[in-house]
N, C-alpha and C. Protein backbone atom coordinates (compact mmCIF):
# COMPACT_ATOMS: atom_id res chain seq x y z
N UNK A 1 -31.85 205.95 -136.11
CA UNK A 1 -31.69 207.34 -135.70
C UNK A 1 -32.83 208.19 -136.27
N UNK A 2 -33.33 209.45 -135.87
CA UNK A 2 -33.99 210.20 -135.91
C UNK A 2 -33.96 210.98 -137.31
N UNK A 3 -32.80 210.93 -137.63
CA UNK A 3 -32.18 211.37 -139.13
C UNK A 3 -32.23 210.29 -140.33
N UNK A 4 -32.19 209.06 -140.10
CA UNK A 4 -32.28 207.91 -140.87
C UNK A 4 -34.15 207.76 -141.09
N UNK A 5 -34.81 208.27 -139.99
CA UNK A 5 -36.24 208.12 -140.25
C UNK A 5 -36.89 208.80 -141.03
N UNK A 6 -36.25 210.52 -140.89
CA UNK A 6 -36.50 211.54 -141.70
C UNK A 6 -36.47 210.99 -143.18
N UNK A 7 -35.52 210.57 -143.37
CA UNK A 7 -35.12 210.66 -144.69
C UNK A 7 -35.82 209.37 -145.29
N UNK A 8 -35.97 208.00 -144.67
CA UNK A 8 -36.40 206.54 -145.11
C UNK A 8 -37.84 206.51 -144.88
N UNK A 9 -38.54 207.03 -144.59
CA UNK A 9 -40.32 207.08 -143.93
C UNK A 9 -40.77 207.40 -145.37
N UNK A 10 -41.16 207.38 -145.99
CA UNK A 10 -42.13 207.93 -147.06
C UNK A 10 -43.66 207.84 -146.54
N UNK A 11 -44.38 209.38 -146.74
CA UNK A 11 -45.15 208.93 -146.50
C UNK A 11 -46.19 209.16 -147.63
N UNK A 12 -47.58 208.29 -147.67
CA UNK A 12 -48.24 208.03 -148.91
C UNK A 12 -48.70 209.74 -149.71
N UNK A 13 -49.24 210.22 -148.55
CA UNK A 13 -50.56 210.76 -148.97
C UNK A 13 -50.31 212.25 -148.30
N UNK A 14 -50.16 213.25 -148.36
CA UNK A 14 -49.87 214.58 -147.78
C UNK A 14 -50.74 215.87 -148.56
N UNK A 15 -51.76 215.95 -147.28
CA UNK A 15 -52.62 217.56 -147.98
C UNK A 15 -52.68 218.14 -146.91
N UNK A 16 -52.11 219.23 -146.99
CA UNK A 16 -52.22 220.62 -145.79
C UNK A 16 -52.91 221.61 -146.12
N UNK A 17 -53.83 221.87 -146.10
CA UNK A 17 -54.55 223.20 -146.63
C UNK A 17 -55.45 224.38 -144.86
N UNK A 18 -54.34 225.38 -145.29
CA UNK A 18 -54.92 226.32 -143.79
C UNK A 18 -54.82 225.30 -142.57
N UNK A 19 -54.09 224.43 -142.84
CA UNK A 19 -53.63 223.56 -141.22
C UNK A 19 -51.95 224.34 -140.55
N UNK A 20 -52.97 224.06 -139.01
CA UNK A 20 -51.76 224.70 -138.40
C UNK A 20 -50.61 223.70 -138.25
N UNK A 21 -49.10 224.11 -138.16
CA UNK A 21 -47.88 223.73 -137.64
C UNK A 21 -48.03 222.42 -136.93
N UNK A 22 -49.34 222.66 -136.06
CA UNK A 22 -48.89 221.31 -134.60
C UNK A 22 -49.98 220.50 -135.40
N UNK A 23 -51.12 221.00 -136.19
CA UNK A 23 -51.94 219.96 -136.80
C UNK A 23 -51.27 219.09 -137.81
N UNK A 24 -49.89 219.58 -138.33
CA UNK A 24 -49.37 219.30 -139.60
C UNK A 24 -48.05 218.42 -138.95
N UNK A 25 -47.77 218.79 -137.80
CA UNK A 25 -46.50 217.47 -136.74
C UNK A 25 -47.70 216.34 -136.49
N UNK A 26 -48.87 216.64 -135.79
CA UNK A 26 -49.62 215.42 -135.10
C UNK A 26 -49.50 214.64 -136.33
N UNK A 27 -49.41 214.80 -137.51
CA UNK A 27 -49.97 214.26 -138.71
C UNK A 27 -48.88 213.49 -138.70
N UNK A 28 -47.77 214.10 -138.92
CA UNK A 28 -46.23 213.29 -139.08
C UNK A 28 -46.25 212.47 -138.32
N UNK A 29 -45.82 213.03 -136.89
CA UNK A 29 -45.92 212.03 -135.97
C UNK A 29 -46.97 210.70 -136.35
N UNK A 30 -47.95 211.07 -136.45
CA UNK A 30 -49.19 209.93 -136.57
C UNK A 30 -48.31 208.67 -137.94
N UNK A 31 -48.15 209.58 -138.83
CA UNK A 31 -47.83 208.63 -139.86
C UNK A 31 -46.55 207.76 -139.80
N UNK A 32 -45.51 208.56 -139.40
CA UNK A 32 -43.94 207.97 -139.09
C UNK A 32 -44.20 206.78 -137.98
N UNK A 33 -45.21 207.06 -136.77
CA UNK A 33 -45.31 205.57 -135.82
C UNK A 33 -45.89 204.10 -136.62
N UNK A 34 -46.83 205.24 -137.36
CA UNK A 34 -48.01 203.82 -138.50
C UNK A 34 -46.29 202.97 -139.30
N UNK A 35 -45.98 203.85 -139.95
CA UNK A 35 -44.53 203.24 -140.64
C UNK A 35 -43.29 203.20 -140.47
N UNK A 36 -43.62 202.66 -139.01
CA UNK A 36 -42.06 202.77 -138.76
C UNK A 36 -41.67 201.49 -138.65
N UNK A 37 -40.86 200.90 -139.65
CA UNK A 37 -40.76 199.05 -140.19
C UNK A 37 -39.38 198.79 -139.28
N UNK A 38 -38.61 199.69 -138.46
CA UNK A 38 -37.27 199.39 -138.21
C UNK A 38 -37.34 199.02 -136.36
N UNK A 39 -38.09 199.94 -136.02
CA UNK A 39 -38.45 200.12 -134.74
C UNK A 39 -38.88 199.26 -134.04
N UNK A 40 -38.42 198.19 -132.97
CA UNK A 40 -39.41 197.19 -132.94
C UNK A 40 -40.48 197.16 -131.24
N UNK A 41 -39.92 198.44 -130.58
CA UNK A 41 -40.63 198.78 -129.14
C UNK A 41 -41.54 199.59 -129.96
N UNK A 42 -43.03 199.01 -129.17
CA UNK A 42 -44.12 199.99 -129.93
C UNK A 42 -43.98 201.40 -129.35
N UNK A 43 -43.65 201.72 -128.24
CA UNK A 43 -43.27 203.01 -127.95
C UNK A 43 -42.86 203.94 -127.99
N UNK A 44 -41.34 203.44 -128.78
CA UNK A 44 -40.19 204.27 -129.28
C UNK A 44 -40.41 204.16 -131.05
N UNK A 45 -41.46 204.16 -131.33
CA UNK A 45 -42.10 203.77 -133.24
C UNK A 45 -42.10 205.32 -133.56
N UNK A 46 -41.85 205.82 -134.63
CA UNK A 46 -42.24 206.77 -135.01
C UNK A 46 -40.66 208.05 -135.15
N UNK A 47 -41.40 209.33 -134.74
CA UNK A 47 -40.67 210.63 -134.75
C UNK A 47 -41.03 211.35 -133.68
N UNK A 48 -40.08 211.74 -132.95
CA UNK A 48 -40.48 212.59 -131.90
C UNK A 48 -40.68 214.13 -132.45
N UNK A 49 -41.61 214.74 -131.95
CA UNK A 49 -41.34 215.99 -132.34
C UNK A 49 -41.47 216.97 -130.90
N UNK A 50 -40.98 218.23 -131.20
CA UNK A 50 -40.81 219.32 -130.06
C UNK A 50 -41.48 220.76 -131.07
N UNK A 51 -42.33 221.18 -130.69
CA UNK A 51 -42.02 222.47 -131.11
C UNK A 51 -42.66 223.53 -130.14
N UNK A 52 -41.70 224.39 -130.81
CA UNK A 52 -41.25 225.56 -129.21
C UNK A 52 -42.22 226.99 -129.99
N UNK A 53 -42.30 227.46 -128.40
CA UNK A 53 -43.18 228.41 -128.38
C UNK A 53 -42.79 229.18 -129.67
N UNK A 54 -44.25 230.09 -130.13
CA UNK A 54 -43.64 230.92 -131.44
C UNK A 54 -43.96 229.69 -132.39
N UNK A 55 -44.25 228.92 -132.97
CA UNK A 55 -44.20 228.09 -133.95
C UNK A 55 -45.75 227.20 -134.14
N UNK A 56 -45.74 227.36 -133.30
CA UNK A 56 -47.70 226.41 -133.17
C UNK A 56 -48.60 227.15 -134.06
N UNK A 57 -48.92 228.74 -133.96
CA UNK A 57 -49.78 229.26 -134.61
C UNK A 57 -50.02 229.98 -136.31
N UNK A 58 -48.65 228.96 -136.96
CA UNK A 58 -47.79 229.17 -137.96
C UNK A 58 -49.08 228.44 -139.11
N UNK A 59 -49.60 228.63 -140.35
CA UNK A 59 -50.30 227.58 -140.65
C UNK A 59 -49.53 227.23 -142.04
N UNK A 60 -49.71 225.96 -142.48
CA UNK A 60 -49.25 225.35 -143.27
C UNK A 60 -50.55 225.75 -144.63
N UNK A 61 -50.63 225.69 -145.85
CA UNK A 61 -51.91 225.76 -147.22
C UNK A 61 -51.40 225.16 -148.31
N UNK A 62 -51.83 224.99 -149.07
CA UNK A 62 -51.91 224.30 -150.26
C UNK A 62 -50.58 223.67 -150.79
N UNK A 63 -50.84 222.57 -149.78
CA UNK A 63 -49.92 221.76 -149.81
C UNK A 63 -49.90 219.83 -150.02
N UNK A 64 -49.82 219.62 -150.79
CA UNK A 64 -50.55 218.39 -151.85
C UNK A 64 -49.17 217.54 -152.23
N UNK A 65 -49.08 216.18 -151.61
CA UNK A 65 -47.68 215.98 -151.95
C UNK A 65 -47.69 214.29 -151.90
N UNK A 66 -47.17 213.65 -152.67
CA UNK A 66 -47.52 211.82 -152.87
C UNK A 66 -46.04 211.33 -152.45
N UNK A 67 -46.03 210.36 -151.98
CA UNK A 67 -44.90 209.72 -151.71
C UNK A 67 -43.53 210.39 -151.64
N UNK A 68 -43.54 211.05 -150.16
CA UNK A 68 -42.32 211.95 -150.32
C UNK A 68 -41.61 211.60 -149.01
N UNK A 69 -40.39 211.51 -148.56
CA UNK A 69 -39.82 211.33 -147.38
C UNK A 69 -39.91 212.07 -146.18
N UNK A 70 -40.41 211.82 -144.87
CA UNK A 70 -40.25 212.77 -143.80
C UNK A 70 -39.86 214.34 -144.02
N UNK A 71 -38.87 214.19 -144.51
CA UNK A 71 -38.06 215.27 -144.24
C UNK A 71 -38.47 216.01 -145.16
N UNK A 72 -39.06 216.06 -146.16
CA UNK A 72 -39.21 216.36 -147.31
C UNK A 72 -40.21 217.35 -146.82
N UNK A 73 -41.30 216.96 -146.29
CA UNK A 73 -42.76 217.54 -145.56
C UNK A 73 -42.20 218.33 -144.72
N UNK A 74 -41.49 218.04 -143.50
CA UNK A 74 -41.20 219.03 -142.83
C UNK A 74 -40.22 220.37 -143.19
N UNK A 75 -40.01 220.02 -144.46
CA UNK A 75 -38.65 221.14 -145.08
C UNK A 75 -40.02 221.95 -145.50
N UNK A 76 -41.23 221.75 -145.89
CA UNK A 76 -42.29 222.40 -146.39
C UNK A 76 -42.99 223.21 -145.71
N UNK A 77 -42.72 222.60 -144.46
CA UNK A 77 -43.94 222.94 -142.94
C UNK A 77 -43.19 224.23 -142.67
N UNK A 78 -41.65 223.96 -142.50
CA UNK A 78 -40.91 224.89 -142.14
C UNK A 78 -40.36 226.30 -143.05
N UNK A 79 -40.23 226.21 -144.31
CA UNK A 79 -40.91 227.05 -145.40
C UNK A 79 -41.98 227.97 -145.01
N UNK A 80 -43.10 227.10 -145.34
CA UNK A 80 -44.11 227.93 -145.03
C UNK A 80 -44.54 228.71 -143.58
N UNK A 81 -43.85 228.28 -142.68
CA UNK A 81 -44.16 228.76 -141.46
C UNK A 81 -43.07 229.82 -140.90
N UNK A 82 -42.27 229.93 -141.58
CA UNK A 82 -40.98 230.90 -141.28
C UNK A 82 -39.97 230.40 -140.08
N UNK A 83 -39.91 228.54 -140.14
CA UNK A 83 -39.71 227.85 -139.14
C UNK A 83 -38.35 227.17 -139.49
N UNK A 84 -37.47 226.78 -138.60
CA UNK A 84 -36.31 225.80 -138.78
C UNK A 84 -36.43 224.44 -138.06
N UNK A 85 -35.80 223.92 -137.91
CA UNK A 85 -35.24 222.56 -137.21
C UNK A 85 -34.08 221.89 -136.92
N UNK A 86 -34.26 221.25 -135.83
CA UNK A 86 -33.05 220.54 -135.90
C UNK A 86 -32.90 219.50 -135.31
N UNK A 87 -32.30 218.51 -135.18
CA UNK A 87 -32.55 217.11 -134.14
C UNK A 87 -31.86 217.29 -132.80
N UNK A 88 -32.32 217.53 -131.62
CA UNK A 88 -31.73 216.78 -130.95
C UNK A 88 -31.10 215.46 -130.20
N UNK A 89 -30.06 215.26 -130.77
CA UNK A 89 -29.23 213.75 -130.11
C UNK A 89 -29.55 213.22 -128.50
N UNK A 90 -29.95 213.82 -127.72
CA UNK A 90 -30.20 213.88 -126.32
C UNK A 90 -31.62 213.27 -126.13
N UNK A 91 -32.43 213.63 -127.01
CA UNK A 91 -34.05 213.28 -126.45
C UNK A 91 -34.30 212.56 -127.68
N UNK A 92 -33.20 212.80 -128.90
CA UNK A 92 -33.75 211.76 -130.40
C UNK A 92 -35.10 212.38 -130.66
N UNK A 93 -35.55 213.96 -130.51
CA UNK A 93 -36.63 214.34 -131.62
C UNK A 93 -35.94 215.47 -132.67
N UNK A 94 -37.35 215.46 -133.00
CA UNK A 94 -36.93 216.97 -133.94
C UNK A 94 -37.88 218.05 -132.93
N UNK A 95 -36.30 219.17 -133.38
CA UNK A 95 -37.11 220.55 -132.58
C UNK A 95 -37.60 221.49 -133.49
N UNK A 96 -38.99 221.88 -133.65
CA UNK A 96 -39.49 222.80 -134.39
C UNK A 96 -39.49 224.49 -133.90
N UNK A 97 -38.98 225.04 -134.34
CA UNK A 97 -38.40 226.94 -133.51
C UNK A 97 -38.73 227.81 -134.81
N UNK A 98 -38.92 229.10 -134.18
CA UNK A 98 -38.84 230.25 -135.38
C UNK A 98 -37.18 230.36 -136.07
N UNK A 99 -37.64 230.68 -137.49
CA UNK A 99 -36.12 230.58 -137.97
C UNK A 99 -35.17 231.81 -137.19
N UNK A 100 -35.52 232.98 -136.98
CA UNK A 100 -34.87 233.75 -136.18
C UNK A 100 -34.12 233.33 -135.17
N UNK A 101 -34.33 232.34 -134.81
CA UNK A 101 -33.82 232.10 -133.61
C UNK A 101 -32.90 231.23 -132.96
């Protein structure tokens, strides 16, 4: 599940500095497919992500972080960006939105 990945993915190496929101998902995304040990369709490897209008031009900074779980990063992304989340069960990603909303 999409929630089991969040939390079991560690990933090595995490520096965000003045990177935007969708530069700081491509990243996730990129890393969660590289490590995804459970998954065995190369297609369905990884984390889906969504993020909705309002949230792209959000930037992530000084952000420096070693072996930390999925979720961990994106609880950071979303912090700093004034952003929430949530999974949808239907498409199995995560949706990235303004917290307002």
């Amino acid at each position: 599940s999409v929630e089991f990945k969040l939390r079991n993915m560690i990933i090595p190496v995490v520096e965000f500095d003045n990177t935007t929101v969708r530069e700081a998902i491509d990243f996730i995304r990129q890393r969660t497919a590289e490590l995804d040990k459970w998954e065995l369709d190369p297609l369905k490897k990884g984390i889906n992500f969504v993020i909705r209008a309002g949230a792209t031009e959000k930037r992530v900074t000084g952000l420096k972080l070693r072996n930390v779980p999925a979720h961990i990063i994106l609880d950071y992304i979303c912090e700093q960006g004034g952003l929430r989340f949530e999974i949808d069960d239907a498409t199995d990603a995560v949706v990235l939105m303004p917290a307002g909303r």
